[in-house]
C-alpha atoms as a PDB file:
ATOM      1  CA  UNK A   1      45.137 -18.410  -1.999  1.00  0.00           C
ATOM      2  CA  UNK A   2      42.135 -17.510  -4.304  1.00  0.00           C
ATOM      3  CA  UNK A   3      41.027 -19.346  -7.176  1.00  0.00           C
ATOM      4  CA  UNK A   4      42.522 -17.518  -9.943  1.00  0.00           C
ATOM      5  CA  UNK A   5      40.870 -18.034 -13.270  1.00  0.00           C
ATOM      6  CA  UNK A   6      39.405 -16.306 -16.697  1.00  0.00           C
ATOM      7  CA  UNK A   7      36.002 -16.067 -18.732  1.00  0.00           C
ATOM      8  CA  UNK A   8      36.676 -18.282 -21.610  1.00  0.00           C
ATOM      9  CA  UNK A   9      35.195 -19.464 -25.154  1.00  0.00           C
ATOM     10  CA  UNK A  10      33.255 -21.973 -25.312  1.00  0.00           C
ATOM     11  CA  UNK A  11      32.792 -22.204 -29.277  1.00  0.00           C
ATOM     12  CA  UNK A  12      32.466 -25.635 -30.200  1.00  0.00           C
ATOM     13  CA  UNK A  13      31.412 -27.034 -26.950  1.00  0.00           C
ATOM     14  CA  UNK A  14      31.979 -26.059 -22.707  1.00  0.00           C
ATOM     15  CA  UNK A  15      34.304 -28.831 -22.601  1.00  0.00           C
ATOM     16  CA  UNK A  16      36.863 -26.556 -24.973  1.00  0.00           C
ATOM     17  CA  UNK A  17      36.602 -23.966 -22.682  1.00  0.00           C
ATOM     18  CA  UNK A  18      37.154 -26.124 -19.544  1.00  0.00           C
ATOM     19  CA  UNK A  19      40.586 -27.933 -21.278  1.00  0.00           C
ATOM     20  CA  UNK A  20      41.769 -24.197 -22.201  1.00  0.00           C
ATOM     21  CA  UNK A  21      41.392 -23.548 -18.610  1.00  0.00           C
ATOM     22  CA  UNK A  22      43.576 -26.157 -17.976  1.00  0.00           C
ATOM     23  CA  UNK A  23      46.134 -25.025 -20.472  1.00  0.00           C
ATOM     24  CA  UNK A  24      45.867 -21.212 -19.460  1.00  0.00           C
ATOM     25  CA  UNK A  25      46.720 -22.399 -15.716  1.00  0.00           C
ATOM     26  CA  UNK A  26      43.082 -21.180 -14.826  1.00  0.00           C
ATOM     27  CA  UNK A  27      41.900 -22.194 -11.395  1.00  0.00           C
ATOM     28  CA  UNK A  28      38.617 -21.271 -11.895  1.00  0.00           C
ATOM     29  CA  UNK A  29      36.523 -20.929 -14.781  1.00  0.00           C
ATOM     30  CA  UNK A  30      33.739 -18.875 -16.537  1.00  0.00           C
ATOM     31  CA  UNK A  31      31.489 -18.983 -19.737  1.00  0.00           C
ATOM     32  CA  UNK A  32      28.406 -18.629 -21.946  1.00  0.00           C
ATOM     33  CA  UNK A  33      25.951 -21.436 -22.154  1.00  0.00           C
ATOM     34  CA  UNK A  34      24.577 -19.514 -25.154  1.00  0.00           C
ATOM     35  CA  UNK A  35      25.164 -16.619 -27.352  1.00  0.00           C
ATOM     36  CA  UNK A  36      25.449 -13.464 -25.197  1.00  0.00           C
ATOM     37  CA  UNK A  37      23.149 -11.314 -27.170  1.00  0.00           C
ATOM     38  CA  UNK A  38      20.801 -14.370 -28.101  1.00  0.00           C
ATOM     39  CA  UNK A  39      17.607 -15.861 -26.657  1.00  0.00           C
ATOM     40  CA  UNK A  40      18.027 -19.228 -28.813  1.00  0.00           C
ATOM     41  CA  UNK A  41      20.485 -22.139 -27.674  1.00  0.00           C
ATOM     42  CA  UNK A  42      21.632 -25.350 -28.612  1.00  0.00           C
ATOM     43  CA  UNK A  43      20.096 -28.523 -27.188  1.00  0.00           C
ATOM     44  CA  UNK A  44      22.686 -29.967 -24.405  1.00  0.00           C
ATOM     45  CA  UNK A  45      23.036 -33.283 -25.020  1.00  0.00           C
ATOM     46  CA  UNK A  46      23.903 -36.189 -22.619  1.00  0.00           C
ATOM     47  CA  UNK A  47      27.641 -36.593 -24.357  1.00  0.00           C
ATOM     48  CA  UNK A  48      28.503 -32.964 -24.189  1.00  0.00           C
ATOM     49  CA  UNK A  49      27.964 -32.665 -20.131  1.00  0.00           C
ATOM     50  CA  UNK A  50      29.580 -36.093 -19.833  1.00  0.00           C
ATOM     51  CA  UNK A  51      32.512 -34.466 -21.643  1.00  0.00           C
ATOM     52  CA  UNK A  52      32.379 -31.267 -19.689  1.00  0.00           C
ATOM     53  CA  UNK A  53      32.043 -32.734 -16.221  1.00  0.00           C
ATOM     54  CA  UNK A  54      35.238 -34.891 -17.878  1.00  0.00           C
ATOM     55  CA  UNK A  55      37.465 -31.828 -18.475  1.00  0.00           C
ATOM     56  CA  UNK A  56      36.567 -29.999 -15.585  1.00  0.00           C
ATOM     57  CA  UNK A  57      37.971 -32.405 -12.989  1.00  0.00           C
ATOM     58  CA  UNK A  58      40.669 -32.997 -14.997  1.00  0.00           C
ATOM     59  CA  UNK A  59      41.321 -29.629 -14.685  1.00  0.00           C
ATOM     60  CA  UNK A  60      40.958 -29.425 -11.027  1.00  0.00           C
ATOM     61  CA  UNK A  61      38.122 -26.778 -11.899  1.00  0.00           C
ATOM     62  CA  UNK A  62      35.661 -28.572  -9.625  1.00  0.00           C
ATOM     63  CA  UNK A  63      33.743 -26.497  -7.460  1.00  0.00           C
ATOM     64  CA  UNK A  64      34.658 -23.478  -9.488  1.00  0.00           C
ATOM     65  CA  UNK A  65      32.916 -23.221 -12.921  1.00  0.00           C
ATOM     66  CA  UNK A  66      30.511 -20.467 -13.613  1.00  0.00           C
ATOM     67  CA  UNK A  67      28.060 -19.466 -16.418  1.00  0.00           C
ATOM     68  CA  UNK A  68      27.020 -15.704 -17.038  1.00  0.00           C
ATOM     69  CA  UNK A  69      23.448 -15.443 -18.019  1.00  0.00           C
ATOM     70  CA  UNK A  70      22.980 -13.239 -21.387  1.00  0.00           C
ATOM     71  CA  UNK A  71      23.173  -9.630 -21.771  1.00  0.00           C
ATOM     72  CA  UNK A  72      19.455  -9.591 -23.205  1.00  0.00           C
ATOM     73  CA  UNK A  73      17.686 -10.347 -19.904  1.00  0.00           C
ATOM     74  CA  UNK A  74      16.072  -7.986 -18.039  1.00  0.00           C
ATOM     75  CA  UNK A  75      14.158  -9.128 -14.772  1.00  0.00           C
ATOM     76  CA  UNK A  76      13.823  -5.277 -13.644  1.00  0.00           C
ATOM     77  CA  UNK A  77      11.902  -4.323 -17.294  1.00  0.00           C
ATOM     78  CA  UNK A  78       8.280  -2.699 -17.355  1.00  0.00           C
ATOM     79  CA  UNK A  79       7.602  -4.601 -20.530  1.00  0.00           C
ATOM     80  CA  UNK A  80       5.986  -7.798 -19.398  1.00  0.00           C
ATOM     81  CA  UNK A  81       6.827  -9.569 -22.511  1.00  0.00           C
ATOM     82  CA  UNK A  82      10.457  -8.754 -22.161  1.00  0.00           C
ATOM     83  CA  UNK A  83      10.512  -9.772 -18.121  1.00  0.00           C
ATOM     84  CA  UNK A  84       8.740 -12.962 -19.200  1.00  0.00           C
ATOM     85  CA  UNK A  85      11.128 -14.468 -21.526  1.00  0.00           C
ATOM     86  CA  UNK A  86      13.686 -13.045 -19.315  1.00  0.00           C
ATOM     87  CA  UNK A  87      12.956 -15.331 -16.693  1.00  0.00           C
ATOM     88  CA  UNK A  88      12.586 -18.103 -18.987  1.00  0.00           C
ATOM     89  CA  UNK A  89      16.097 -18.082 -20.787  1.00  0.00           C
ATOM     90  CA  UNK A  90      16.935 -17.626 -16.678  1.00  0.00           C
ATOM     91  CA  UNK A  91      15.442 -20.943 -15.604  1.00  0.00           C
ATOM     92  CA  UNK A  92      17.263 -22.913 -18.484  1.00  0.00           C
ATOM     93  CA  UNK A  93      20.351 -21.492 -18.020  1.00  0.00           C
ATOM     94  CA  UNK A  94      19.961 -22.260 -14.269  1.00  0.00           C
ATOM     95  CA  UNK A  95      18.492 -25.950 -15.021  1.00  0.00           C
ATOM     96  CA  UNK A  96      21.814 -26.287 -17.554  1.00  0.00           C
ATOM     97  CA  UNK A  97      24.422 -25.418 -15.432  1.00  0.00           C
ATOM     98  CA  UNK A  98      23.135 -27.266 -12.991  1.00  0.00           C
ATOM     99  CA  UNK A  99      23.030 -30.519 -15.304  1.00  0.00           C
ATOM    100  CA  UNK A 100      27.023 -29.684 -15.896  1.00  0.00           C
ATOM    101  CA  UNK A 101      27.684 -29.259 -12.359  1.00  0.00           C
ATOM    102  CA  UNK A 102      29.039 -25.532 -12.530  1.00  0.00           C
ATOM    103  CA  UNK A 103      28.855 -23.606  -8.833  1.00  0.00           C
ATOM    104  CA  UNK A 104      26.444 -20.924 -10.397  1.00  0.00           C
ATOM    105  CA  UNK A 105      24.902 -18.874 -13.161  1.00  0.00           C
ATOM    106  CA  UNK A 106      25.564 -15.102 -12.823  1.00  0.00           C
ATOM    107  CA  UNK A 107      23.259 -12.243 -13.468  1.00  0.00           C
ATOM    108  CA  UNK A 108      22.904  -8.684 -14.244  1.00  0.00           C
ATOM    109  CA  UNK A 109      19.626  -8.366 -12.505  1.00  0.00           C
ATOM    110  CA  UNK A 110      18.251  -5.211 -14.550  1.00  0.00           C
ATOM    111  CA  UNK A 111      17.439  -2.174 -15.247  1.00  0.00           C
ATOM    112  CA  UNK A 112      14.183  -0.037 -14.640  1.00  0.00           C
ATOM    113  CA  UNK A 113      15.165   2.458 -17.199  1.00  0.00           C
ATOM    114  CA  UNK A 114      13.587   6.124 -16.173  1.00  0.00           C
ATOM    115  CA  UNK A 115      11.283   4.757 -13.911  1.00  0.00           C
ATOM    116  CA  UNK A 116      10.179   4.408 -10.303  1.00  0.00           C
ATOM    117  CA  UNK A 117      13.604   2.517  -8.543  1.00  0.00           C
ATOM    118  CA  UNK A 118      11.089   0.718  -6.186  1.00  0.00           C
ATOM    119  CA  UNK A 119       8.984  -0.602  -8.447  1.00  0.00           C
ATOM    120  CA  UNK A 120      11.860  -1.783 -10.605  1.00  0.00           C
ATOM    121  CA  UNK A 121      13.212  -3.720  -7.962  1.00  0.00           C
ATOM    122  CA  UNK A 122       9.700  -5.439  -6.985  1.00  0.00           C
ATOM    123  CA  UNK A 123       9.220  -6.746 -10.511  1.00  0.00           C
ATOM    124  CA  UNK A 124      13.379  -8.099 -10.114  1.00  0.00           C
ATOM    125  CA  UNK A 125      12.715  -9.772  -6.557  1.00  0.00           C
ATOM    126  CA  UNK A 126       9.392 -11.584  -7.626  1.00  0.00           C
ATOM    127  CA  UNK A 127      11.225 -12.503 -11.473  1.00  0.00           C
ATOM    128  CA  UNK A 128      14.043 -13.868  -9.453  1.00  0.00           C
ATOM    129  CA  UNK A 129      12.298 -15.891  -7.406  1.00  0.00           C
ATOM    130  CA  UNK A 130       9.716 -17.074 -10.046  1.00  0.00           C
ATOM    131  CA  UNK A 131      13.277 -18.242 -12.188  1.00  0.00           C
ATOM    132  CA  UNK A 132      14.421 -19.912  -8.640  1.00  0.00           C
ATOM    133  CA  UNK A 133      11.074 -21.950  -8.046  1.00  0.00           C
ATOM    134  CA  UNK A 134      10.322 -23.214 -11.730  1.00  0.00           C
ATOM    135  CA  UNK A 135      14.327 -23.835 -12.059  1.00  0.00           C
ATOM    136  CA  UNK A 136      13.808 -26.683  -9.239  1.00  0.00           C
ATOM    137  CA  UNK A 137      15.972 -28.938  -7.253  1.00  0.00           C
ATOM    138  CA  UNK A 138      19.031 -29.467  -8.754  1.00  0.00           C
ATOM    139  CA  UNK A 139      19.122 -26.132 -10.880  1.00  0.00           C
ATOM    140  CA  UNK A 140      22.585 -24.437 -10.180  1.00  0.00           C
ATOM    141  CA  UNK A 141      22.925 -21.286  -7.874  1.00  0.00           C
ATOM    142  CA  UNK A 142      21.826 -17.924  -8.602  1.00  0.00           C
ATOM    143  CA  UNK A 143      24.813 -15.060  -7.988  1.00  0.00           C
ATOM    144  CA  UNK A 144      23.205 -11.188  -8.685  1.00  0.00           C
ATOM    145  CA  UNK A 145      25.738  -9.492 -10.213  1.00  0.00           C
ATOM    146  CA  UNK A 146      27.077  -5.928  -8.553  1.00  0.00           C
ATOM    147  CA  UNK A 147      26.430  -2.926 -11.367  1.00  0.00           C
ATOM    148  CA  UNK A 148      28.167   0.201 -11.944  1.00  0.00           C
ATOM    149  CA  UNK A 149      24.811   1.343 -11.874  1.00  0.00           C
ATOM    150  CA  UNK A 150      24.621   3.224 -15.680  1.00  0.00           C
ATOM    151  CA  UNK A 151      20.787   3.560 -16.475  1.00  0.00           C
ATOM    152  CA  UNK A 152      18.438   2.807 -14.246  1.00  0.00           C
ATOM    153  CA  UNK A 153      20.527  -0.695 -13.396  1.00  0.00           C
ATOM    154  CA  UNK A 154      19.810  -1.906 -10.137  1.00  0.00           C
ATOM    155  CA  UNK A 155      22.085  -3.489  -7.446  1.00  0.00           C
ATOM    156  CA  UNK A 156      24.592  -0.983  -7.223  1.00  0.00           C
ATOM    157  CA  UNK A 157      25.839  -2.489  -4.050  1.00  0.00           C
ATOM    158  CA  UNK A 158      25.503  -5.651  -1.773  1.00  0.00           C
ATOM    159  CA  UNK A 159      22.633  -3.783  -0.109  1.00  0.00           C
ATOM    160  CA  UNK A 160      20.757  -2.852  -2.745  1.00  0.00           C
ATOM    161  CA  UNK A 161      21.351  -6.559  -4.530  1.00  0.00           C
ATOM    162  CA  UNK A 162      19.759  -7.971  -0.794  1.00  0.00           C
ATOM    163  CA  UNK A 163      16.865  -5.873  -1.606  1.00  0.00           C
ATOM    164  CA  UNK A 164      16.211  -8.432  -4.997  1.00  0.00           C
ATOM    165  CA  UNK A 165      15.548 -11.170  -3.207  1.00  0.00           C
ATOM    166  CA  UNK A 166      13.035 -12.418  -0.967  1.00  0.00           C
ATOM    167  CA  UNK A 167      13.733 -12.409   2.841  1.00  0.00           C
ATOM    168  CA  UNK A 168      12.292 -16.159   2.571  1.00  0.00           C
ATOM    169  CA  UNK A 169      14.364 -17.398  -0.292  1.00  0.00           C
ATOM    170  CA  UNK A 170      16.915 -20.344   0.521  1.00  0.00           C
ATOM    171  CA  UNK A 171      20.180 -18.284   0.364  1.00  0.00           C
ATOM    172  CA  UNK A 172      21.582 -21.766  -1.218  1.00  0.00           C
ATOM    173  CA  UNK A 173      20.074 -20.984  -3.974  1.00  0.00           C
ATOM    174  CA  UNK A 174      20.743 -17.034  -4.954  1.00  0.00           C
ATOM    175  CA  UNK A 175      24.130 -15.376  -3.795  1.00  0.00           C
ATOM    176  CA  UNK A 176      26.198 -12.847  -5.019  1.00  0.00           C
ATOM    177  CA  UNK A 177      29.105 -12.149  -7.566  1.00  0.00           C
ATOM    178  CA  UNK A 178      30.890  -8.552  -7.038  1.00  0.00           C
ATOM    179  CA  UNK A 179      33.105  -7.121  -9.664  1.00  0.00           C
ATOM    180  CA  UNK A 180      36.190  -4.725  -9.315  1.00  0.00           C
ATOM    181  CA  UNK A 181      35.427  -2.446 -12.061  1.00  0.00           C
ATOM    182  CA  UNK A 182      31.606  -2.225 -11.055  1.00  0.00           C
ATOM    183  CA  UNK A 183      32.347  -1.482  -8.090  1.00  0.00           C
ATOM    184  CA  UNK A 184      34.717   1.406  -8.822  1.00  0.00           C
ATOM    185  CA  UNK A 185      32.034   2.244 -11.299  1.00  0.00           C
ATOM    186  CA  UNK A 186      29.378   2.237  -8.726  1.00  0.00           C
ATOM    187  CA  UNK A 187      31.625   5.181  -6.151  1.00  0.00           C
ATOM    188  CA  UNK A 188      33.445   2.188  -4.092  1.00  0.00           C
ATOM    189  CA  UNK A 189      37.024   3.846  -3.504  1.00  0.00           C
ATOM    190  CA  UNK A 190      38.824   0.498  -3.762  1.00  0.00           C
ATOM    191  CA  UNK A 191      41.795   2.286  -3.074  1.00  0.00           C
ATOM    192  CA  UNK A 192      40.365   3.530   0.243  1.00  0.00           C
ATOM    193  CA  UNK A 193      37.973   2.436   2.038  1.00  0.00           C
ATOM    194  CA  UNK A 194      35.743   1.321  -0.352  1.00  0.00           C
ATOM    195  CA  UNK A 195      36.667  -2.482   0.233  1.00  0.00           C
ATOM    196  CA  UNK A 196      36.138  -2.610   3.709  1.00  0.00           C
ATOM    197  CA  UNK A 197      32.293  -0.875   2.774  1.00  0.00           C
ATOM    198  CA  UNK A 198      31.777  -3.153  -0.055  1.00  0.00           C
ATOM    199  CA  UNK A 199      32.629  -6.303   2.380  1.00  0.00           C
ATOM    200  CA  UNK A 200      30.911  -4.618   5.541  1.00  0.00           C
ATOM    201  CA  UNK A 201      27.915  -4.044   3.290  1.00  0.00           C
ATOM    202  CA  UNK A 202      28.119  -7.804   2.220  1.00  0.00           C
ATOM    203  CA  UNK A 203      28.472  -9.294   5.956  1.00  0.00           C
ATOM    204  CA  UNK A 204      25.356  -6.949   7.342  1.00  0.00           C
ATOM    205  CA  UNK A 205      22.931  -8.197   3.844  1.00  0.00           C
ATOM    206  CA  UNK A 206      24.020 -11.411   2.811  1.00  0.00           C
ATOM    207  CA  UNK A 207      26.177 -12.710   6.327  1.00  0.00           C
ATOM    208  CA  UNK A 208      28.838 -13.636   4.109  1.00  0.00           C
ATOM    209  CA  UNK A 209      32.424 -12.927   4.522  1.00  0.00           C
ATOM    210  CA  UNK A 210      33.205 -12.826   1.011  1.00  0.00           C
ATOM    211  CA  UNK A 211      31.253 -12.850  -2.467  1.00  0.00           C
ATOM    212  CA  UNK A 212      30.600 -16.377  -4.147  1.00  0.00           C
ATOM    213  CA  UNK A 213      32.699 -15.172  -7.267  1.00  0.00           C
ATOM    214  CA  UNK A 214      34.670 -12.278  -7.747  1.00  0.00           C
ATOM    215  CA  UNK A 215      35.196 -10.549 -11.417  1.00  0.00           C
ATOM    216  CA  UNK A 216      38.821  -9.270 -10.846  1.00  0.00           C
ATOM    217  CA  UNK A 217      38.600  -6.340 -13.306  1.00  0.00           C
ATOM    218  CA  UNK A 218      40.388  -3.353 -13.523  1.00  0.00           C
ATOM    219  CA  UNK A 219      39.556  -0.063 -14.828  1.00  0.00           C
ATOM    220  CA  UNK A 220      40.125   3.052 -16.921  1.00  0.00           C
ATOM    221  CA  UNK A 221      36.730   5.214 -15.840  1.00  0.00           C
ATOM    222  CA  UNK A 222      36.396   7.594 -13.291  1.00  0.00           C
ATOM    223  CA  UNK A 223      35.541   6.878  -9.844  1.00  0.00           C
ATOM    224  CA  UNK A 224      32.151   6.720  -9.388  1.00  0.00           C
ATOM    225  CA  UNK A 225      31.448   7.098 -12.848  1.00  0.00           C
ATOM    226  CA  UNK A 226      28.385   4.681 -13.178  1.00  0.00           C
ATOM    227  CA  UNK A 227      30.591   3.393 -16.603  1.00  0.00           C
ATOM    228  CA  UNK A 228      31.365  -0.418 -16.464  1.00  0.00           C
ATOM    229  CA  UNK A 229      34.613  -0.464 -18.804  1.00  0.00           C
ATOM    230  CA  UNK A 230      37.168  -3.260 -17.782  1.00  0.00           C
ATOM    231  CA  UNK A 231      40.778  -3.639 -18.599  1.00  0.00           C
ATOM    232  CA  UNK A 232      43.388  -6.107 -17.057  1.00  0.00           C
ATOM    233  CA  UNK A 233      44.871  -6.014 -13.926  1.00  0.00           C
ATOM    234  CA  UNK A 234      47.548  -3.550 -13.640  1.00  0.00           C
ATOM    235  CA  UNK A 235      46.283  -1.672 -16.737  1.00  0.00           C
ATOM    236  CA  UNK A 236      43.582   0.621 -15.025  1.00  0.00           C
ATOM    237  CA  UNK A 237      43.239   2.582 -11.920  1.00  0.00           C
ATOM    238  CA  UNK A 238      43.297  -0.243  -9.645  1.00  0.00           C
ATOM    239  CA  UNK A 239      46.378  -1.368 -10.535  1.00  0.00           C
ATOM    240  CA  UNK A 240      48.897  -3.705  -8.321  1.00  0.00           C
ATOM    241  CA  UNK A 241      47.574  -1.392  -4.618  1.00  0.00           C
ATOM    242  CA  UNK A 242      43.907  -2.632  -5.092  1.00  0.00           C
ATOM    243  CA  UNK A 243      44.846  -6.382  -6.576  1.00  0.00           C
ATOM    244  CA  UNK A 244      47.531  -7.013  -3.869  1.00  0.00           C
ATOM    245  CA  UNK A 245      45.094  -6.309  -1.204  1.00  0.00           C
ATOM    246  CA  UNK A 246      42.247  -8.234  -2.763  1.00  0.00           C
ATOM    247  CA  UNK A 247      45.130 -11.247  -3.053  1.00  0.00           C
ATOM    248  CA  UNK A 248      46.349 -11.271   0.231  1.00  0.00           C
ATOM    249  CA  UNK A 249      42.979 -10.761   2.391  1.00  0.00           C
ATOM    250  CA  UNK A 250      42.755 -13.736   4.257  1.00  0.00           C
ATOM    251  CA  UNK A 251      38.562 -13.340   3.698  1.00  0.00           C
ATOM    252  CA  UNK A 252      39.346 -14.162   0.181  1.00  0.00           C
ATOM    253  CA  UNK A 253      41.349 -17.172   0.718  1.00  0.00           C
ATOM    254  CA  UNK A 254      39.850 -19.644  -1.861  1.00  0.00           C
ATOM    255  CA  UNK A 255      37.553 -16.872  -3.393  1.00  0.00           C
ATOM    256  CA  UNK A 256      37.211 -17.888  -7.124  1.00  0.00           C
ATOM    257  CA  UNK A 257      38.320 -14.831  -9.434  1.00  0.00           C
ATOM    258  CA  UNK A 258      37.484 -14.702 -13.003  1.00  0.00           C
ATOM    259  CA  UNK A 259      38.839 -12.033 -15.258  1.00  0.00           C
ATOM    260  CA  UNK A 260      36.497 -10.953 -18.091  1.00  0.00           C
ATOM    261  CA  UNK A 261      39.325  -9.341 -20.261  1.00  0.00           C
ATOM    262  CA  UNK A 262      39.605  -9.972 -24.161  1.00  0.00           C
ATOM    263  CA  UNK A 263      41.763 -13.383 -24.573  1.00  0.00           C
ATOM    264  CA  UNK A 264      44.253 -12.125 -26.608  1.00  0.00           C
ATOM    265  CA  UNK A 265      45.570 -14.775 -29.422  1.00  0.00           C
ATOM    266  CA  UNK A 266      45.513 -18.164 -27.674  1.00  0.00           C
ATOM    267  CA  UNK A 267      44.875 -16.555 -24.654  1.00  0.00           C
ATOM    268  CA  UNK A 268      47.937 -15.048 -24.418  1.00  0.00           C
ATOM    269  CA  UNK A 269      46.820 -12.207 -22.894  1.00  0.00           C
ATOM    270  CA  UNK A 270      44.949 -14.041 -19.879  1.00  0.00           C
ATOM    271  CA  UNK A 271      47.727 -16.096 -19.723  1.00  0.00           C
ATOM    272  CA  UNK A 272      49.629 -12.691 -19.079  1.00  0.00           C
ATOM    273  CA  UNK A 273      47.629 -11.114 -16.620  1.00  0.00           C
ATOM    274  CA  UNK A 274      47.345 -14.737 -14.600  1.00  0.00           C
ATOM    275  CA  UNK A 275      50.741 -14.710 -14.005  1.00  0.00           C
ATOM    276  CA  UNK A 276      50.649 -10.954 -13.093  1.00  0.00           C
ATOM    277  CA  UNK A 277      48.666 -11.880  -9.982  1.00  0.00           C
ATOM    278  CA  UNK A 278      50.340 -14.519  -8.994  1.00  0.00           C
ATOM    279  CA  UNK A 279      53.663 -12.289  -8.669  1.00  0.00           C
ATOM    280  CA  UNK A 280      51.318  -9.818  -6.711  1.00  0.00           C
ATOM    281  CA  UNK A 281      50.193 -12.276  -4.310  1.00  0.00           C
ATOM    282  CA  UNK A 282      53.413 -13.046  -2.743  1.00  0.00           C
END
């Protein structure tokens, strides 16, 4: 069965976030290294990866921890300043995660804004694998993020995220994370076919039966909507048709899935929703 799991805070230290796993019955695990919508971030010290790596495996989380990278990068922008630092907050969150042993830090790769689509995604492939090279041995995995596609944002689909990376980069060290609600977003009829296309699409470009991570959102938006809005499972569009597929596809056995709803008061509300899958994959 997949990995069932939640982003969660990690105020006051990733090991808080790794023992509310625990407590939450997570399976998996997400969370900020750093601020979301800040370049700046504490130092990590020696003790506070000893004490992650600690409450992971207690948690039986090994293997299945995650970072996301911050909003505020943008490996796709025209503005070299912006690309620059981009891919420098990149490399230390890579370098960080891979100091706490987490399975991979995961990206929005961009946006070109108004501009020419081709050229946006030439300045992403060489940023990415600028971020990959300086990162170095040891640095955690890379997984591009699937968009809804909302201004200019690239990687609408597996495809298009294949076309971000360089046909010569070791596929050990960038992969992909796909998202429910970005995907529905994007004009993926998850209640149609638009599983079997999203997986197909992943298969021909990556040769992978399944994404490294899944974000197992649902959603209020419009099909095909380009609008990245998420809501828990059973409380959007998707609802139990799209979840009990995704639960019970034997490609997906093992797949991590992280839900990237708000907590609710000590995570009640992931708590909720966890337990909501669970009945939906029997």
């Amino acid at each position: 069965m997949a990995r069932l799991g939640a982003h969660l805070s990690a105020a006051g230290g990733a090991w808080r976030a790794a023992s509310c796993a625990r407590s939450c019955g997570c399976e998996s695990l997400q969370i900020f290294l750093r601020a979301p919508g800040r370049w700046a971030a504490a130092a990590l010290v020696a003790e506070d990866v000893a004490r992650f790596r600690g409450a992971a495996a207690s948690a039986g989380l090994d293997g299945a921890c995650f970072a996301h990278a911050p909003y505020l990068l943008n490996l796709a922008s025209d503005d070299r300043a912006l690309r620059d630092r981009s891919v420098a907050v990149l490399v230390e969150e890579l370098q960080r995660a891979g100091r706490l042993g987490l399975a991979g830090v995961v990206l929005h790769p961009g946006s070109g804004g108004e501009g020419d689509r081709g050229s946006a995604e030439a300045r992403c492939r060489s940023a990415v694998t600028e971020a990959i090279e300086r990162a170095g041995e040891g640095a955690a995995t890379l997984l591009l993020e699937g968009q809804a596609g909302s201004g200019g944002q690239l990687g609408r689909t597996p495809a298009e995220l294949a076309r971000l990376v360089e046909p010569g980069l070791r596929r050990d060290r960038v992969g992909v994370c796909l998202d429910s609600a970005h995907l529905w977003g994007a004009g993926f009829d998850l209640l149609g076919d638009g599983w079997e296309r999203a997986l197909g699409e992943l298969a021909e470009h990556w040769h992978l039966a399944a994404p490294q991570l899944f974000h197992g959102n649902d959603t209020a938006v419009e099909l095909g909507s380009r609008r990245d809005r998420h809501a828990p499972p059973g409380e959007g569009r998707l609802g139990k048709r799209f979840f009990s597929k995704l639960l019970n596809d034997p490609r997906c056995a093992n797949l991590p899935i992280v839900l990237e709803i708000p907590p609710g008061d000590g995570n009640a509300l992931v708590k909720k929703a966890l337990a909501r899958l669970r009945r939906w994959a029997k």
